[in-house]
N, C-alpha and C. Protein backbone atom coordinates (compact mmCIF):
# COMPACT_ATOMS: atom_id res chain seq x y z
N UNK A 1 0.84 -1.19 0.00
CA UNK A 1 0.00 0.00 0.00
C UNK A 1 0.87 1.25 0.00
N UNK A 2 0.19 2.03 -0.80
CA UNK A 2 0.91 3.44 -0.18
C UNK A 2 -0.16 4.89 -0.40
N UNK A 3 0.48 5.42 0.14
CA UNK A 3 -0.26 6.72 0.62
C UNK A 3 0.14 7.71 -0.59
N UNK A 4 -0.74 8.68 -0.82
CA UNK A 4 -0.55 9.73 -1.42
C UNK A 4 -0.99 10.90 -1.51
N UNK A 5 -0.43 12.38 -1.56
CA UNK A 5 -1.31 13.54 -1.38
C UNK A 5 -1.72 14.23 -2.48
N UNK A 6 -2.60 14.71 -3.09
CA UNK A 6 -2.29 15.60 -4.34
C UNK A 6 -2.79 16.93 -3.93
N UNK A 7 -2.21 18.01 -4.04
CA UNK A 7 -2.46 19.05 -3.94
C UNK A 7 -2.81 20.20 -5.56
N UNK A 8 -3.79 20.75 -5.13
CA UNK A 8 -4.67 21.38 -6.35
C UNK A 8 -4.91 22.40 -5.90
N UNK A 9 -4.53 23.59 -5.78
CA UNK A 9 -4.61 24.75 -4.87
C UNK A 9 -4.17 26.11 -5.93
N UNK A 10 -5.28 26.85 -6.09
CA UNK A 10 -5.31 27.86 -6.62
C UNK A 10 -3.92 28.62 -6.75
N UNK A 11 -4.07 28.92 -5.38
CA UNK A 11 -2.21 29.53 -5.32
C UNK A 11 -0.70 28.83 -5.98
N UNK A 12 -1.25 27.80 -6.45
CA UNK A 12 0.14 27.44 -6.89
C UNK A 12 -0.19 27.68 -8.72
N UNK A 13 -0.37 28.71 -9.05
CA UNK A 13 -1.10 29.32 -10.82
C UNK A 13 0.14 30.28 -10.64
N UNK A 14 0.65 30.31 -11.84
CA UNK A 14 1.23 31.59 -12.15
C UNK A 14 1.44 31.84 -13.75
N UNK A 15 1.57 33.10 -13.72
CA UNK A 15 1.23 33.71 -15.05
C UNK A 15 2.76 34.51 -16.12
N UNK A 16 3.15 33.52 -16.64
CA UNK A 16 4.29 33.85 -17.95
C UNK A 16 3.69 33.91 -19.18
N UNK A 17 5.13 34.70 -20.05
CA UNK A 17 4.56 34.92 -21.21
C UNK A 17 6.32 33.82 -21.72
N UNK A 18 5.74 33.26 -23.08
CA UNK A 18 7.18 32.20 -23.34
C UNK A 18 7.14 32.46 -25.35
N UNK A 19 7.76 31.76 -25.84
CA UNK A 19 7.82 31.48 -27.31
C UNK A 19 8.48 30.08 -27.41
N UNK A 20 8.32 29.60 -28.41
CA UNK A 20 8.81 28.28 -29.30
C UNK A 20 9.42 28.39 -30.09
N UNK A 21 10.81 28.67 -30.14
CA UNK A 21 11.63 29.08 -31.56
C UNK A 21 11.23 28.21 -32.26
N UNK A 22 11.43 28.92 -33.43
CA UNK A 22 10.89 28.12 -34.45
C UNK A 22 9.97 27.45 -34.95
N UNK A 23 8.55 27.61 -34.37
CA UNK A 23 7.15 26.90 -33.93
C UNK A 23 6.35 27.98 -34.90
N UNK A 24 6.04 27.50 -35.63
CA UNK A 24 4.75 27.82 -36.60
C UNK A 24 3.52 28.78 -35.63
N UNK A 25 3.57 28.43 -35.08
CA UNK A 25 2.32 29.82 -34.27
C UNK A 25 3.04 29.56 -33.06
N UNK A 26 3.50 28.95 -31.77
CA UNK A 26 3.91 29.52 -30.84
C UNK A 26 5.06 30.03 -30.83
N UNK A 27 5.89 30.39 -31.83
CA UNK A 27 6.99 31.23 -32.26
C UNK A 27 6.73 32.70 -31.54
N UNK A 28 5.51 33.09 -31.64
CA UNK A 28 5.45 34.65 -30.92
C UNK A 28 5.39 34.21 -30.09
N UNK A 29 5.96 35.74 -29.14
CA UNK A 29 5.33 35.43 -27.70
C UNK A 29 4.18 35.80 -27.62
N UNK A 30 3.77 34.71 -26.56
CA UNK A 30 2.27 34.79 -25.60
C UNK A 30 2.61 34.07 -24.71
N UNK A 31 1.71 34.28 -23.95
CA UNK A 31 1.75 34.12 -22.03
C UNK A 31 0.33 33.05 -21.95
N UNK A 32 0.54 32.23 -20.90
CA UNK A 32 -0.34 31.47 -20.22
C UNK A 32 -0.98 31.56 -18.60
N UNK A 33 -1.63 31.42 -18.41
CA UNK A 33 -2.43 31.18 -16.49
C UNK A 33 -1.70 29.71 -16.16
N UNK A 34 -0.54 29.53 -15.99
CA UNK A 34 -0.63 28.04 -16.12
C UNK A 34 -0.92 27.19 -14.39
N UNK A 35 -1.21 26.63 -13.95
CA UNK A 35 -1.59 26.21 -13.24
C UNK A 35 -1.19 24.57 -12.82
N UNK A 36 -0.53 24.78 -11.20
CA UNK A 36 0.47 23.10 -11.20
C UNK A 36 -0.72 22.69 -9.96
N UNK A 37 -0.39 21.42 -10.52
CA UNK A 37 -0.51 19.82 -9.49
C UNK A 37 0.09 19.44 -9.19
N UNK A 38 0.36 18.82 -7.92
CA UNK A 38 1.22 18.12 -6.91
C UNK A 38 0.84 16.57 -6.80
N UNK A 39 1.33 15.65 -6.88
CA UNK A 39 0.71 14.44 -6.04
C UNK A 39 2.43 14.13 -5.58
N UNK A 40 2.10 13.33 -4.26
CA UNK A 40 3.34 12.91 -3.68
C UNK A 40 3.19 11.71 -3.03
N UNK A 41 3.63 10.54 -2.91
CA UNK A 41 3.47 9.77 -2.10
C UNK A 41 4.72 8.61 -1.46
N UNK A 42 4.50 7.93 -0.68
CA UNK A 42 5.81 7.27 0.17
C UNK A 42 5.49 5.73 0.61
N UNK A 43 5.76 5.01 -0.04
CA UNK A 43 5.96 3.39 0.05
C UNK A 43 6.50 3.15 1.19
N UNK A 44 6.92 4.14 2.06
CA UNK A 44 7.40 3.92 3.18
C UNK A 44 6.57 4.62 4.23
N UNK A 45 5.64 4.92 3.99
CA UNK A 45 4.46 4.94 5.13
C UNK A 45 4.47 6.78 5.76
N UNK A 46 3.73 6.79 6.35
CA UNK A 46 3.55 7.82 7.06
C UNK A 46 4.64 8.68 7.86
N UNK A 47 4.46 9.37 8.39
CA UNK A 47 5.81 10.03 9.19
C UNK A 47 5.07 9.95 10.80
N UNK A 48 5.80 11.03 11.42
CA UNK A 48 5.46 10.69 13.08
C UNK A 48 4.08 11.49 13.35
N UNK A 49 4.00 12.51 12.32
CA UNK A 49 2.95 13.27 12.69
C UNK A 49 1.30 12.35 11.85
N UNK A 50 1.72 10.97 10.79
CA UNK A 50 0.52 10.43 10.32
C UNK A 50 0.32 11.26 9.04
N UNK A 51 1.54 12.28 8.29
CA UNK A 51 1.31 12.08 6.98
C UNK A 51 2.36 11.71 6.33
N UNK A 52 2.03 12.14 4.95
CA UNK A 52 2.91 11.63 3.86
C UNK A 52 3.79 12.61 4.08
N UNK A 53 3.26 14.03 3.75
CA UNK A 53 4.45 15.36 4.13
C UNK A 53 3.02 15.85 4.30
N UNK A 54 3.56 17.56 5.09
CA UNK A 54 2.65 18.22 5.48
C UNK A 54 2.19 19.20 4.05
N UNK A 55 0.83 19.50 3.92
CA UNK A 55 0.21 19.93 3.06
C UNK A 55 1.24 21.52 2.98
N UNK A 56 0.94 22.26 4.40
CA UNK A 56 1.53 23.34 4.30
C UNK A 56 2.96 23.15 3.56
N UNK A 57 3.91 22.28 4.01
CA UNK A 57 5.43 22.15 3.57
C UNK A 57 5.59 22.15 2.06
N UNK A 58 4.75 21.39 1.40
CA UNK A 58 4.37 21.02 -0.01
C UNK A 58 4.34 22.44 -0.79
N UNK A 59 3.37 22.67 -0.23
CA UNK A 59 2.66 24.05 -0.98
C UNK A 59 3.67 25.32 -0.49
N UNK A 60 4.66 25.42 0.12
CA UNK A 60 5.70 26.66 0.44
C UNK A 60 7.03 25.92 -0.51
N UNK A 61 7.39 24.93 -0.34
CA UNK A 61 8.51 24.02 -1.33
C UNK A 61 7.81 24.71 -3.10
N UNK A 62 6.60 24.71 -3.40
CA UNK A 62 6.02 24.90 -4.61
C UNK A 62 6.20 26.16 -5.09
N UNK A 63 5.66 27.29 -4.06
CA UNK A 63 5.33 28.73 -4.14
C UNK A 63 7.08 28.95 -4.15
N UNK A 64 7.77 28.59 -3.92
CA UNK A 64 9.44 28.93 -3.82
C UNK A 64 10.01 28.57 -4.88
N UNK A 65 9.37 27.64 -6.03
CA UNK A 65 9.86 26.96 -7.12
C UNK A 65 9.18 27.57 -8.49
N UNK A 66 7.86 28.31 -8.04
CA UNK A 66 7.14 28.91 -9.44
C UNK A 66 7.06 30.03 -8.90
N UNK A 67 7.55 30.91 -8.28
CA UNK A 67 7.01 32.26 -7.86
C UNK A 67 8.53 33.25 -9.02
N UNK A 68 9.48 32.55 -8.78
CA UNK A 68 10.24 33.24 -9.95
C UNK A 68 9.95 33.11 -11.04
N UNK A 69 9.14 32.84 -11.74
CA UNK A 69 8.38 32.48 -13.17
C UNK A 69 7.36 33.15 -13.36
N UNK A 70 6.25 33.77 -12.07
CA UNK A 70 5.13 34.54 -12.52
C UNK A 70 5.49 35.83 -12.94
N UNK A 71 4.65 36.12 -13.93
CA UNK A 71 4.67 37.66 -14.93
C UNK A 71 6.32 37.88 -15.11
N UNK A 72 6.90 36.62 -15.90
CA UNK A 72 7.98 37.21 -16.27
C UNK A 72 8.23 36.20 -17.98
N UNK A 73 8.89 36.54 -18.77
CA UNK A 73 9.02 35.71 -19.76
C UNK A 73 9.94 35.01 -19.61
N UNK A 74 9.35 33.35 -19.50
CA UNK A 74 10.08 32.33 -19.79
C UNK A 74 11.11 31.58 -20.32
N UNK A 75 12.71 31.70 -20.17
CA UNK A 75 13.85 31.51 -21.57
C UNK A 75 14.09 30.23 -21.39
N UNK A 76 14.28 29.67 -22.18
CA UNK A 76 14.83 28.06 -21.98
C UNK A 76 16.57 28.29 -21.88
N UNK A 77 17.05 28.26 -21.13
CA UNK A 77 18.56 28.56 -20.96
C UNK A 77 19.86 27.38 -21.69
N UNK A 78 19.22 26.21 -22.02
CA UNK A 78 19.94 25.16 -22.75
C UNK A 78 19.19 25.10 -24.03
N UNK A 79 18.54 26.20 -24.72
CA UNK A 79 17.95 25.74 -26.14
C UNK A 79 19.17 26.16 -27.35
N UNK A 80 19.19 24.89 -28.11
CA UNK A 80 20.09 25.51 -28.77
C UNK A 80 19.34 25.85 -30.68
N UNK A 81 18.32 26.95 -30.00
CA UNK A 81 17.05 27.47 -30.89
C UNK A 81 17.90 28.89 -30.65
N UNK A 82 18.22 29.28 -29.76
CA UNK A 82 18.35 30.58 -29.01
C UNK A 82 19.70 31.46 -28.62
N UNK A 83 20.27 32.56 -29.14
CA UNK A 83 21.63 32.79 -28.51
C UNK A 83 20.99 33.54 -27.55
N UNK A 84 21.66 33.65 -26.32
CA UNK A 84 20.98 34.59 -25.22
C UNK A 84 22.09 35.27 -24.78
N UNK A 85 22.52 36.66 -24.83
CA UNK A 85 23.49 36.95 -24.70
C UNK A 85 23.01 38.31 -23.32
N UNK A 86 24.19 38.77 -22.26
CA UNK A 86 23.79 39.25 -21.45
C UNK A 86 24.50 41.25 -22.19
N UNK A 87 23.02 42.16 -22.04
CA UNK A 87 23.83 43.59 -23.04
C UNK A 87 23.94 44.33 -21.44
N UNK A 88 24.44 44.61 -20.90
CA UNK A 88 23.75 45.58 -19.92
C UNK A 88 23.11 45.21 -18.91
N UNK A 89 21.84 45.58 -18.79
CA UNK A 89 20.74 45.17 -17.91
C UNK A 89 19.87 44.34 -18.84
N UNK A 90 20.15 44.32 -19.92
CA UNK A 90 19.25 43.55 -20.69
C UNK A 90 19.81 42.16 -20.83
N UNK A 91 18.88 41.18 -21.86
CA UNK A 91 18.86 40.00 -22.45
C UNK A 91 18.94 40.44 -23.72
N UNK A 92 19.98 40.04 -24.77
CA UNK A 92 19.51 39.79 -26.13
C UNK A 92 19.32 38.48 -26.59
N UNK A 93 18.28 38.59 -27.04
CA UNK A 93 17.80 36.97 -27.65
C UNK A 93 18.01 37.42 -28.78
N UNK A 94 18.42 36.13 -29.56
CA UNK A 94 17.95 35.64 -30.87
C UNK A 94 17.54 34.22 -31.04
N UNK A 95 16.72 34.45 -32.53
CA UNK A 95 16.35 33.29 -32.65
C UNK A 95 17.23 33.06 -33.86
N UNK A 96 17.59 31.39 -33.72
CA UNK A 96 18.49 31.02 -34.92
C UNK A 96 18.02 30.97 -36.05
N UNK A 97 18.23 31.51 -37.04
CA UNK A 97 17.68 31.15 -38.27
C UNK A 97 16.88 31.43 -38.81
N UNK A 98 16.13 32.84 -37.93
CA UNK A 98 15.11 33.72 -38.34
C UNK A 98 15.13 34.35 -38.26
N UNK A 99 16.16 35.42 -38.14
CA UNK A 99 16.16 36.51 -38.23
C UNK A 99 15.52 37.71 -36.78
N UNK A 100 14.66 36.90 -35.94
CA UNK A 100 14.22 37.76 -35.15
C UNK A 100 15.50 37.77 -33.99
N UNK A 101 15.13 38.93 -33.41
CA UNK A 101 15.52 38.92 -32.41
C UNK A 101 15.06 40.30 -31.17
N UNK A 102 15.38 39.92 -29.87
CA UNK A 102 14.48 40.43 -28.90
C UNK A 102 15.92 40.90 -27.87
N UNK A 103 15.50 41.98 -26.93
CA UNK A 103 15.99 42.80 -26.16
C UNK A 103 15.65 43.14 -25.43
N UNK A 104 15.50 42.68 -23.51
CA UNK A 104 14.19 42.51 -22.71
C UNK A 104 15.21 42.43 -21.41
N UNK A 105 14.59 43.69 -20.55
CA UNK A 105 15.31 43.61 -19.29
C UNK A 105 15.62 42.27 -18.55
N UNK A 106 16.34 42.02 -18.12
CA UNK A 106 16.96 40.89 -17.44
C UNK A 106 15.75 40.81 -16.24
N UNK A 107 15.26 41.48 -15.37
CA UNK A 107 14.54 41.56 -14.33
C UNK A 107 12.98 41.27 -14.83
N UNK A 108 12.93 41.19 -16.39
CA UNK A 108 11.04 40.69 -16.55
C UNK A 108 11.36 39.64 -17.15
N UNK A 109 12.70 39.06 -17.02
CA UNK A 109 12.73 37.18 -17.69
C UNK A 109 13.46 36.27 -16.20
N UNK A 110 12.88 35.12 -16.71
CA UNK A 110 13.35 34.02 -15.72
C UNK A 110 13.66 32.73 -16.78
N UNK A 111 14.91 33.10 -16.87
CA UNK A 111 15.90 32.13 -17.57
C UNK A 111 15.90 30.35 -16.64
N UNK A 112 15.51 29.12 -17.07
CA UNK A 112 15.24 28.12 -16.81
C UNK A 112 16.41 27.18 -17.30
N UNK A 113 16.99 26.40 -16.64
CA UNK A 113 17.69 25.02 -17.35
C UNK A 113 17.10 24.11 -17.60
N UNK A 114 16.35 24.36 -19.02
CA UNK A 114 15.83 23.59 -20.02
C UNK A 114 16.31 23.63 -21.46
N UNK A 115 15.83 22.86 -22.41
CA UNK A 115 15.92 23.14 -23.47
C UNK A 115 15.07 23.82 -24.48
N UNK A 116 13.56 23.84 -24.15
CA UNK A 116 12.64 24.47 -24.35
C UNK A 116 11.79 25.16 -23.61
N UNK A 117 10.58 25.89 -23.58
CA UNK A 117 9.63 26.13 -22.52
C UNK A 117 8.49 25.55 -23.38
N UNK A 118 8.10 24.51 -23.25
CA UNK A 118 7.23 23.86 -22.96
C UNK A 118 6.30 23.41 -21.65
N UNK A 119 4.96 23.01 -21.92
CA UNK A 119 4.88 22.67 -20.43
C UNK A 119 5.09 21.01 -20.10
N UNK A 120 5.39 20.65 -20.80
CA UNK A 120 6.33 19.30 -20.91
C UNK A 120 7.63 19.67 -20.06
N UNK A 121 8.84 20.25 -20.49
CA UNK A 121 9.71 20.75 -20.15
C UNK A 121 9.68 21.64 -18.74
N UNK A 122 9.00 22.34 -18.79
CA UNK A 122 8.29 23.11 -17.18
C UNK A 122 8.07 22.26 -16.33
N UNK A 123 7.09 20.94 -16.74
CA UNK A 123 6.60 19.95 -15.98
C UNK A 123 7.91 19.63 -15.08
N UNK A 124 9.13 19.16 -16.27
CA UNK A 124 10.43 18.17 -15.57
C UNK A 124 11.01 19.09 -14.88
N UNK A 125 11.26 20.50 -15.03
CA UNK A 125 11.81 21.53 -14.10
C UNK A 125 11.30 21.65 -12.28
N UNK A 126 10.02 21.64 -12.73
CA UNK A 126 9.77 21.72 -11.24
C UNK A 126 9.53 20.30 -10.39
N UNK A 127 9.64 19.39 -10.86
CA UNK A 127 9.90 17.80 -10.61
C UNK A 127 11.31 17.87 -9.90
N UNK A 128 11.95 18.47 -10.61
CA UNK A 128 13.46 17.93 -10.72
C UNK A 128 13.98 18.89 -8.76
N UNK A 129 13.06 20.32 -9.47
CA UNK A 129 13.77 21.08 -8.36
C UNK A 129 13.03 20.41 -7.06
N UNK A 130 11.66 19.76 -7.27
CA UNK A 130 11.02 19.13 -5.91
C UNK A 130 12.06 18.34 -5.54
N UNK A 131 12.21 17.35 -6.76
CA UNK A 131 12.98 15.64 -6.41
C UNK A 131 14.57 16.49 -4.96
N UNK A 132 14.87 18.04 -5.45
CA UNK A 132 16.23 17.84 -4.57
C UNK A 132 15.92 18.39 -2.65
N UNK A 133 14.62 18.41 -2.90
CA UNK A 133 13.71 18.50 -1.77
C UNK A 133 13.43 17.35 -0.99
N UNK A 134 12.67 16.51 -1.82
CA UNK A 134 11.93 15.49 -1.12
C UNK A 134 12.21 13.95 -1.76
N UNK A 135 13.78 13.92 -1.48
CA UNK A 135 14.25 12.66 -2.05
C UNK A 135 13.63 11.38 -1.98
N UNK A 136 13.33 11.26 -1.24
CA UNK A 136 12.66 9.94 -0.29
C UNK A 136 10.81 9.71 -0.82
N UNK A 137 10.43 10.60 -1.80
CA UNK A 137 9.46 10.67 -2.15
C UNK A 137 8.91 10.05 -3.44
N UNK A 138 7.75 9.37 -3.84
CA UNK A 138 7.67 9.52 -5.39
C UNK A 138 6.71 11.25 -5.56
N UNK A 139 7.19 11.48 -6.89
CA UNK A 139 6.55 12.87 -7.41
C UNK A 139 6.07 12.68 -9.01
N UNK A 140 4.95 13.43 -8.35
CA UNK A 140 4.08 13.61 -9.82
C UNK A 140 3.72 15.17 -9.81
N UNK A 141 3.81 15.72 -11.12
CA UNK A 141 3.86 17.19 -11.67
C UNK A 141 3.13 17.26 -12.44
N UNK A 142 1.74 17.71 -12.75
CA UNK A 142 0.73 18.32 -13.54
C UNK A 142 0.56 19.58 -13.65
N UNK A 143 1.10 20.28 -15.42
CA UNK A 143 0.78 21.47 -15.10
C UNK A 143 0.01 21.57 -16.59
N UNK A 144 -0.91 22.86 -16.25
CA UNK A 144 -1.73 22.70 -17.31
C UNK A 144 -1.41 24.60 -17.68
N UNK A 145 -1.63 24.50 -18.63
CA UNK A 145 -1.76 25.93 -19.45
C UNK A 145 -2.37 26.71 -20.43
N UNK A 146 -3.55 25.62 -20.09
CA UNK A 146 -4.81 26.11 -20.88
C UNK A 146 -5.94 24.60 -20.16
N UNK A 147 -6.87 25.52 -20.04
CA UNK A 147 -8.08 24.11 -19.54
C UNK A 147 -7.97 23.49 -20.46
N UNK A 148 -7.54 22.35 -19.74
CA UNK A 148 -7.82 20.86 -20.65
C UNK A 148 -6.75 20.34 -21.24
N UNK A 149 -5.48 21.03 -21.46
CA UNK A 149 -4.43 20.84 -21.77
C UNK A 149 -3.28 20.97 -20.93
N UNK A 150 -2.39 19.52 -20.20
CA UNK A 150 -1.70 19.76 -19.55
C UNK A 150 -0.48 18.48 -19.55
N UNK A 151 0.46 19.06 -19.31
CA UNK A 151 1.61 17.71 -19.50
C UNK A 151 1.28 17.18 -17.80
N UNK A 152 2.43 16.10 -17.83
CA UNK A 152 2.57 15.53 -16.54
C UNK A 152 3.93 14.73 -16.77
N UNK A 153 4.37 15.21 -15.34
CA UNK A 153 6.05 14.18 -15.19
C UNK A 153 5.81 13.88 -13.95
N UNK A 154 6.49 12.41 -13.94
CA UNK A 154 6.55 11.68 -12.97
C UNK A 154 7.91 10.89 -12.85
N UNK A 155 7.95 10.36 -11.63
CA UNK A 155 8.85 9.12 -11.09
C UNK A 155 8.21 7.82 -11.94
């Protein structure tokens, strides 16, 4: 048997704007409401207090992992779609092979170690940063960014 929590809590929504180099329509930027799920659970039973982890602990571990991401644009920091070069106070992006390119204060982006921003890719980011939290745990990551559409990573 094992136990598990999932947490679905309004407060853990936050709101970026991202692009898809090279993506036929998500190539521009636009921004999403995207909105995460938690489930967690432990083959090794309960703790002293009778849970899995505490709801509160979960949900402050979360808000500490997506709160640098709301209202800021999304960079995939390992895409190799993208030169990202640092001007100043700014970011210069480019995109490879198209000619565009962008110039955006450093303080309204939150550069990610990914290869894309996807919410596939988002999904494994905040997995990854839980997993160095709650080793001892299995984790599941649902994030959605449009009703009805949402990746999921797991253990």
């Amino acid at each position: 048997m094992t136990y598990r929590i999932y947490v679905d809590d309004p407060k853990l929504n936050f709101s970026s704007a991202h692009f898809l180099a090279q993506h036929p329509t998500c190539g521009a930027i636009h921004g999403h409401n995207y909105s995460v799920k938690i489930s967690v659970s432990s083959a090794s039973g309960l703790n002293d207090s009778h849970m899995v982890i505490d709801f509160y602990d979960i949900k402050k571990l979360m808000t500490e992992i997506i709160k640098p991401m709301d209202h800021k644009l999304i960079l995939p920091a390992k895409s190799s779609r993208l030169k990202i070069d640092e001007e100043g106070p700014n970011l210069r992006i480019k995109v490879i092979g198209s000619g565009k390119a962008y110039s955006i204060p450093r303080e309204d982006t939150c550069l990610l170690p990914i290869p894309e921003t996807t919410a596939e890719c988002i999904a494994k980011f905040i997995h990854e940063s839980l997993r160095k939290k709650l080793s001892n745990f299995q984790i599941r990551v649902i994030i959605n960014e449009n009703i009805g559409s949402h990746a999921v990573y797991s253990d």
